[in-house]
PDB file of N, CA and C in Angstrom:
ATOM      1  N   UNK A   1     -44.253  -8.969  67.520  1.00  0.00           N
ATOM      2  CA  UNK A   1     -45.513  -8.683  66.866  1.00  0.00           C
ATOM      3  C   UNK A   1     -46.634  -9.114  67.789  1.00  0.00           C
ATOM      4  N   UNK A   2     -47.733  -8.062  67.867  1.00  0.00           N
ATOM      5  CA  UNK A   2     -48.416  -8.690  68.502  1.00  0.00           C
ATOM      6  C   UNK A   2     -50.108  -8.649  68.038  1.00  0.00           C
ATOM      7  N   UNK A   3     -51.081  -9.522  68.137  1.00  0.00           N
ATOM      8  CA  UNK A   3     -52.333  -9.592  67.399  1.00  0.00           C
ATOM      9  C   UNK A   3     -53.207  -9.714  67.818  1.00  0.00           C
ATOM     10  N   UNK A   4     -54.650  -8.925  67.730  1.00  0.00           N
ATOM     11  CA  UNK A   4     -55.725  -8.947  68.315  1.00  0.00           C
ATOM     12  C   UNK A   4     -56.557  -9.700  67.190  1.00  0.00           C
ATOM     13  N   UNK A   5     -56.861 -10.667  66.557  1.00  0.00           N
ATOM     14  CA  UNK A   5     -57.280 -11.318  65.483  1.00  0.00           C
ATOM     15  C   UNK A   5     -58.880 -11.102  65.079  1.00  0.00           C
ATOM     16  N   UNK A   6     -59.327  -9.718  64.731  1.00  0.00           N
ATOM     17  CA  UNK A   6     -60.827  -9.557  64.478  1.00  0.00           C
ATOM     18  C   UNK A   6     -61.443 -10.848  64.007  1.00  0.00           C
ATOM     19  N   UNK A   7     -60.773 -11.089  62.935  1.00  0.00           N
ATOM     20  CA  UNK A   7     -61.842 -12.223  62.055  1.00  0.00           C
ATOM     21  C   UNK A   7     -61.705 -13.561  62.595  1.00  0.00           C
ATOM     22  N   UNK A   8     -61.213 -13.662  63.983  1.00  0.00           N
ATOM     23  CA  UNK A   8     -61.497 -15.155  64.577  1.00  0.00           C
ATOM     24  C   UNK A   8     -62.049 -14.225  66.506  1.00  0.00           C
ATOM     25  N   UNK A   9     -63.225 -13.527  65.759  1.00  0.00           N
ATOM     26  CA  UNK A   9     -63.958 -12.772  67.020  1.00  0.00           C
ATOM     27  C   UNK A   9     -65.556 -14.022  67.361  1.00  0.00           C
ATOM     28  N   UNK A  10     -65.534 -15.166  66.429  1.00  0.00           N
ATOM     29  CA  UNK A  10     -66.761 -15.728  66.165  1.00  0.00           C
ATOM     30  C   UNK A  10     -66.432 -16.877  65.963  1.00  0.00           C
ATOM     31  N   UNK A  11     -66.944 -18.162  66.228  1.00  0.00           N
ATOM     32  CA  UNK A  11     -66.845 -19.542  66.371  1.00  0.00           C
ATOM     33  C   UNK A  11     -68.306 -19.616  65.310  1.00  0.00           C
ATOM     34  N   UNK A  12     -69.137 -18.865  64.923  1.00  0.00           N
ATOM     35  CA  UNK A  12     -70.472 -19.176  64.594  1.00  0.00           C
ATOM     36  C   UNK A  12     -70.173 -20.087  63.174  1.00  0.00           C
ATOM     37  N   UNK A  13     -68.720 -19.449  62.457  1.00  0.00           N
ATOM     38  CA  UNK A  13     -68.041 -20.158  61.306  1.00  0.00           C
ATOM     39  C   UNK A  13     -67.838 -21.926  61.413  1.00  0.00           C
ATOM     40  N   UNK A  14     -67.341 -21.975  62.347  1.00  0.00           N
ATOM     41  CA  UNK A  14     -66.902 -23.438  62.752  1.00  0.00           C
ATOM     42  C   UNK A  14     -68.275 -24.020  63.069  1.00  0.00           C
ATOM     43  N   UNK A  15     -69.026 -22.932  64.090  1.00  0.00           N
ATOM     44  CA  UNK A  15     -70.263 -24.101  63.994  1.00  0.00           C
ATOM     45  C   UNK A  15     -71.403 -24.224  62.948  1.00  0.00           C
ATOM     46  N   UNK A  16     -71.515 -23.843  62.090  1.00  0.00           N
ATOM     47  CA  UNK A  16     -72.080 -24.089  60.557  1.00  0.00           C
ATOM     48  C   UNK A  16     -71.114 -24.999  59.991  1.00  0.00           C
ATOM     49  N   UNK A  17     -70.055 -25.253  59.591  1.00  0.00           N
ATOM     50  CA  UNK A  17     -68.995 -25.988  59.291  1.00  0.00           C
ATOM     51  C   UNK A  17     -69.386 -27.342  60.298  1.00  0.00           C
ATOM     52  N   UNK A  18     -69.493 -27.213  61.582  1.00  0.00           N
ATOM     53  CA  UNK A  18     -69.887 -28.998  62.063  1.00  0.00           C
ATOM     54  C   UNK A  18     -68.367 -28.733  62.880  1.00  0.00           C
ATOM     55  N   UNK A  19     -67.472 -28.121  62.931  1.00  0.00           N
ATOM     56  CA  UNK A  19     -66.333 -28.133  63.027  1.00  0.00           C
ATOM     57  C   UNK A  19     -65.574 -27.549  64.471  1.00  0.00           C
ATOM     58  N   UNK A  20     -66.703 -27.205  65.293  1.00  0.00           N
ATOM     59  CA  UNK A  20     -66.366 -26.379  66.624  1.00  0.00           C
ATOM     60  C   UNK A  20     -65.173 -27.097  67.545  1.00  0.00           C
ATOM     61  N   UNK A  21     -65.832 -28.581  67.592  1.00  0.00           N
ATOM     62  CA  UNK A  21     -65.332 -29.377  68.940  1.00  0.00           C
ATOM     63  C   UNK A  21     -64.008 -29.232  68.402  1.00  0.00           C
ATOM     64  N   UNK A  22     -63.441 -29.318  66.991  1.00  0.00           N
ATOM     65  CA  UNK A  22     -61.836 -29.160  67.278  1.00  0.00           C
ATOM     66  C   UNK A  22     -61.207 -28.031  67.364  1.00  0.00           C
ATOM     67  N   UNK A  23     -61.846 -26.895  67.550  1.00  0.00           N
ATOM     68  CA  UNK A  23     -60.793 -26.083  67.155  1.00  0.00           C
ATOM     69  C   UNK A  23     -59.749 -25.725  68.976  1.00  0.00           C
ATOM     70  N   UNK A  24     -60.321 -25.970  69.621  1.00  0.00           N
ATOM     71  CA  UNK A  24     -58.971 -25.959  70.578  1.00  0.00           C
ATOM     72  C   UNK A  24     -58.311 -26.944  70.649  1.00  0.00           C
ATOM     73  N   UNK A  25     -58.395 -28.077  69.810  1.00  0.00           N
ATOM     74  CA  UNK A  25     -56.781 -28.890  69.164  1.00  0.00           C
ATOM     75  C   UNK A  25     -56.099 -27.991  68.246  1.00  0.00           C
ATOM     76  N   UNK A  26     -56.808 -26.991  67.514  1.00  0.00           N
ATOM     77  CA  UNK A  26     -56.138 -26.033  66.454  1.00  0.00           C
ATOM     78  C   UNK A  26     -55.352 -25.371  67.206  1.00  0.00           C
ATOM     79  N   UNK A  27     -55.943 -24.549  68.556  1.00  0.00           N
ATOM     80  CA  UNK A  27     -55.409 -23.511  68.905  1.00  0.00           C
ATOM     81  C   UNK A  27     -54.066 -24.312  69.459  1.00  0.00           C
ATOM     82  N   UNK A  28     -53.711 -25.585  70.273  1.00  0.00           N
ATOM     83  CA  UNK A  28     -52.895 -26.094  70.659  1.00  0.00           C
ATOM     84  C   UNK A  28     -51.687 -25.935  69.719  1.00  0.00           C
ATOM     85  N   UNK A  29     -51.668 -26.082  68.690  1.00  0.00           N
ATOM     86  CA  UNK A  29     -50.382 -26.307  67.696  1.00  0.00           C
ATOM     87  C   UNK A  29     -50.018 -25.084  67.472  1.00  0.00           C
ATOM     88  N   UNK A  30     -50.674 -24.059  68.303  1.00  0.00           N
ATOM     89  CA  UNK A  30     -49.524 -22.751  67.864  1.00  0.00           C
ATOM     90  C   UNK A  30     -48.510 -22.681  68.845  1.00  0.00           C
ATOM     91  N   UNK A  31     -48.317 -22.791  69.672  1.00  0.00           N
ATOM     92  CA  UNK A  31     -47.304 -22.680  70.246  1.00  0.00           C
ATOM     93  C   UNK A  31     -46.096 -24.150  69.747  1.00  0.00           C
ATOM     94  N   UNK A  32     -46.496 -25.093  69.375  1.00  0.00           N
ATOM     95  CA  UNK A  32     -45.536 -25.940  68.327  1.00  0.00           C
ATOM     96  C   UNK A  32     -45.110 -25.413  67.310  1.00  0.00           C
ATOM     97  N   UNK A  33     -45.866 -24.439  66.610  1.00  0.00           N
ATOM     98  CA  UNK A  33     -45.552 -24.322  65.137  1.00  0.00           C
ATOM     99  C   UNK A  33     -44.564 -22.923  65.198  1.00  0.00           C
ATOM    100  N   UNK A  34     -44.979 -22.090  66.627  1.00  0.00           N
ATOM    101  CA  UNK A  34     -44.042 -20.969  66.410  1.00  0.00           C
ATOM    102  C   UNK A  34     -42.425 -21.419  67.465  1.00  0.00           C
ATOM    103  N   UNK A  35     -42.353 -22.589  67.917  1.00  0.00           N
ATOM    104  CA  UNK A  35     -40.891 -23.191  68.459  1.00  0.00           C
ATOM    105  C   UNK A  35     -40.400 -23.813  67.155  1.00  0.00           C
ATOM    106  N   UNK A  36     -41.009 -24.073  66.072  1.00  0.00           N
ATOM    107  CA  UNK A  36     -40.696 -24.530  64.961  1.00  0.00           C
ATOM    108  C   UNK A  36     -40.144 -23.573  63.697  1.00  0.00           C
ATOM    109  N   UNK A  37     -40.845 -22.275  64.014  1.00  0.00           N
ATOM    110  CA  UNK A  37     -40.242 -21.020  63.539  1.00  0.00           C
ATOM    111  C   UNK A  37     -39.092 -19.989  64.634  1.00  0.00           C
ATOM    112  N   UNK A  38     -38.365 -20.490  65.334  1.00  0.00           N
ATOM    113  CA  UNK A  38     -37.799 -20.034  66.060  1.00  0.00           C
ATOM    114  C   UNK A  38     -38.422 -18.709  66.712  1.00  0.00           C
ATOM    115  N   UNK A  39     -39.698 -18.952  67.350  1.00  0.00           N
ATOM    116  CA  UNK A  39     -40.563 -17.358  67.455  1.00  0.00           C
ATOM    117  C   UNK A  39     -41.350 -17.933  68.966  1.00  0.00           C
ATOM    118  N   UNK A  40     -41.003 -17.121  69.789  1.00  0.00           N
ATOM    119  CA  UNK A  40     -41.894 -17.067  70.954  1.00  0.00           C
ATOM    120  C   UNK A  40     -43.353 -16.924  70.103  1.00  0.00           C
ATOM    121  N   UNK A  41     -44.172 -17.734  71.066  1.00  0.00           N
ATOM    122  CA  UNK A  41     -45.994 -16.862  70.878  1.00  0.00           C
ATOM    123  C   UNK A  41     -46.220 -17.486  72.853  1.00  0.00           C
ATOM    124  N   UNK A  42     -47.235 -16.394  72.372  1.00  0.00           N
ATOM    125  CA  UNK A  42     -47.930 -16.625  74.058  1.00  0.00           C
ATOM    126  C   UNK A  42     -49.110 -15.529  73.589  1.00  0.00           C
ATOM    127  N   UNK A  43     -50.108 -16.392  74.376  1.00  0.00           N
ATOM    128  CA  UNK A  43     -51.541 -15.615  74.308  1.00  0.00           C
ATOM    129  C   UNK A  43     -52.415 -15.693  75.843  1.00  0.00           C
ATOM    130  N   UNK A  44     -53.288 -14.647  75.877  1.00  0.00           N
ATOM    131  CA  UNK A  44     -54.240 -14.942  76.960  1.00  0.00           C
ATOM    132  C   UNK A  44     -55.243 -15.858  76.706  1.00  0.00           C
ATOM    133  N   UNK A  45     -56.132 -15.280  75.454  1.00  0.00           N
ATOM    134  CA  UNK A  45     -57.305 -15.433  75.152  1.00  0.00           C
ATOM    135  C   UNK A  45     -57.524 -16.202  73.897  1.00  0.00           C
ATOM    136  N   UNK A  46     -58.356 -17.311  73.750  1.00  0.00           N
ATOM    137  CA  UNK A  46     -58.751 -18.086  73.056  1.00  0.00           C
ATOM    138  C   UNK A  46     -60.328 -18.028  72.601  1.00  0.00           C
ATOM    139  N   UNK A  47     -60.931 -17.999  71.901  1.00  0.00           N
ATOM    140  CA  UNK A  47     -62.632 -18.475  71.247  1.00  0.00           C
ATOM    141  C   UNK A  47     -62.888 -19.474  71.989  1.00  0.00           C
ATOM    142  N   UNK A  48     -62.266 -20.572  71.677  1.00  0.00           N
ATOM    143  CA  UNK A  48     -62.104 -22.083  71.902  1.00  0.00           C
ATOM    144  C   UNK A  48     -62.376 -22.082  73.842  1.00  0.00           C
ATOM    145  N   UNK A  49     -61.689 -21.537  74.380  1.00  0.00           N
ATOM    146  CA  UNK A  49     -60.782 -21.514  75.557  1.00  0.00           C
ATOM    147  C   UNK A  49     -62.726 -20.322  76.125  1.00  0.00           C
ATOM    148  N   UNK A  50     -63.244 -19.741  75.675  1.00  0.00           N
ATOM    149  CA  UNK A  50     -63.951 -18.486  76.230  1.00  0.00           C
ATOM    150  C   UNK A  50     -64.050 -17.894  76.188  1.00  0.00           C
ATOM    151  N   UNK A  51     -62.686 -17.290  75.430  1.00  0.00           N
ATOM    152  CA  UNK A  51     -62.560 -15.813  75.266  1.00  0.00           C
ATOM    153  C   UNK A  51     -63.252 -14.998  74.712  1.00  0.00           C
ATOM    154  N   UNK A  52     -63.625 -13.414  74.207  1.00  0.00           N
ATOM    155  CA  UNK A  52     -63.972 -12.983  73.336  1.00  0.00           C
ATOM    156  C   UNK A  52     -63.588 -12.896  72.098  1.00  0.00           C
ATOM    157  N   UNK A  53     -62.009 -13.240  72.035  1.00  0.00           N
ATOM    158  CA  UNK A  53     -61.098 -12.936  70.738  1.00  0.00           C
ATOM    159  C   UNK A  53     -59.893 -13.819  71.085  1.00  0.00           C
ATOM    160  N   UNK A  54     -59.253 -13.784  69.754  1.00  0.00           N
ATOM    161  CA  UNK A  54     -58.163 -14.614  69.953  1.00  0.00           C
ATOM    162  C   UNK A  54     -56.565 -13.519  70.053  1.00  0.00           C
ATOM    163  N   UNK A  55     -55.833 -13.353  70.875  1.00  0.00           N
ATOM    164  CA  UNK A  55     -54.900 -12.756  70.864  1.00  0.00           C
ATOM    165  C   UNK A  55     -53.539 -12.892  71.078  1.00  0.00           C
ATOM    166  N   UNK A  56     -53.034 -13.207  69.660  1.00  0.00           N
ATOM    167  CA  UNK A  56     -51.943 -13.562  69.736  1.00  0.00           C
ATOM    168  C   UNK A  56     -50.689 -12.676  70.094  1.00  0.00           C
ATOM    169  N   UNK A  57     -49.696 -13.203  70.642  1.00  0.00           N
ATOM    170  CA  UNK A  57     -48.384 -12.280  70.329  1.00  0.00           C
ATOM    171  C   UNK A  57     -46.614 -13.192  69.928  1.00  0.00           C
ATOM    172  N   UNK A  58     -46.652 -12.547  69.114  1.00  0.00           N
ATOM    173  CA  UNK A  58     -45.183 -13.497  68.253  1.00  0.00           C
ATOM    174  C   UNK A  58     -44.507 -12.342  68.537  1.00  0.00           C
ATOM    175  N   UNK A  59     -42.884 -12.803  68.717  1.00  0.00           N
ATOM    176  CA  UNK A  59     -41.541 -12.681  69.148  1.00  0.00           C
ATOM    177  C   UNK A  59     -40.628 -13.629  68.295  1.00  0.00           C
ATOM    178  N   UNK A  60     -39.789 -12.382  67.276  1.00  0.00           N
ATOM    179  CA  UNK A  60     -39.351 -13.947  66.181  1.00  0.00           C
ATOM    180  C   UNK A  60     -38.102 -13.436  66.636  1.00  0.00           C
ATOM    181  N   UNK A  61     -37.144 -14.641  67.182  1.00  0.00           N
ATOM    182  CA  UNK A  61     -35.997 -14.613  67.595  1.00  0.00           C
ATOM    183  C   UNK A  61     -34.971 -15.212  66.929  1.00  0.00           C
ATOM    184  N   UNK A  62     -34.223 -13.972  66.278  1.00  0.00           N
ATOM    185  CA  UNK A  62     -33.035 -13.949  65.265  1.00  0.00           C
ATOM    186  C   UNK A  62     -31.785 -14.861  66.022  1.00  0.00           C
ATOM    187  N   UNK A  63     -31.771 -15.225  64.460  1.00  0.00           N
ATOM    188  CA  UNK A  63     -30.151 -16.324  64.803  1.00  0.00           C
ATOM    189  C   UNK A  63     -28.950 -16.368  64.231  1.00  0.00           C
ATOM    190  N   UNK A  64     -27.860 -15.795  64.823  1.00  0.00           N
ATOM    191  CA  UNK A  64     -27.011 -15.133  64.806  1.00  0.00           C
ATOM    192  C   UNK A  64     -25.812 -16.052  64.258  1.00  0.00           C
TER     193      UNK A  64
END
């Protein structure tokens, strides 16, 4: 699966919220949380990181 995430195209949310400086500790725990779902992720692009968008891609790897 793979995701171009429109509705995290804007940080302007987090910064009304007070909440900016963490969110690239947020973005960090995806790649924990999808070794925790037995699922590759790998991304280029982060908000947090610069990007324009956040783009994810998951790989859920069946267990036999």
């Amino acid at each position: 699966m793979y995701g171009d995430f429109p509705h995290l195209r804007s940080l302007l949310p987090y910064d009304k919220a007070r909440i900016k400086e963490y969110i690239p500790a947020m973005c960090s725990l995806d790649y924990d949380m999808a070794a925790l779902n037995n699922t590759e992720f790998s991304r280029e692009f982060t908000l947090a990181g610069g990007g324009k968008y956040c783009d994810c891609h998951y790989n859920h790897i069946a267990i036999n």
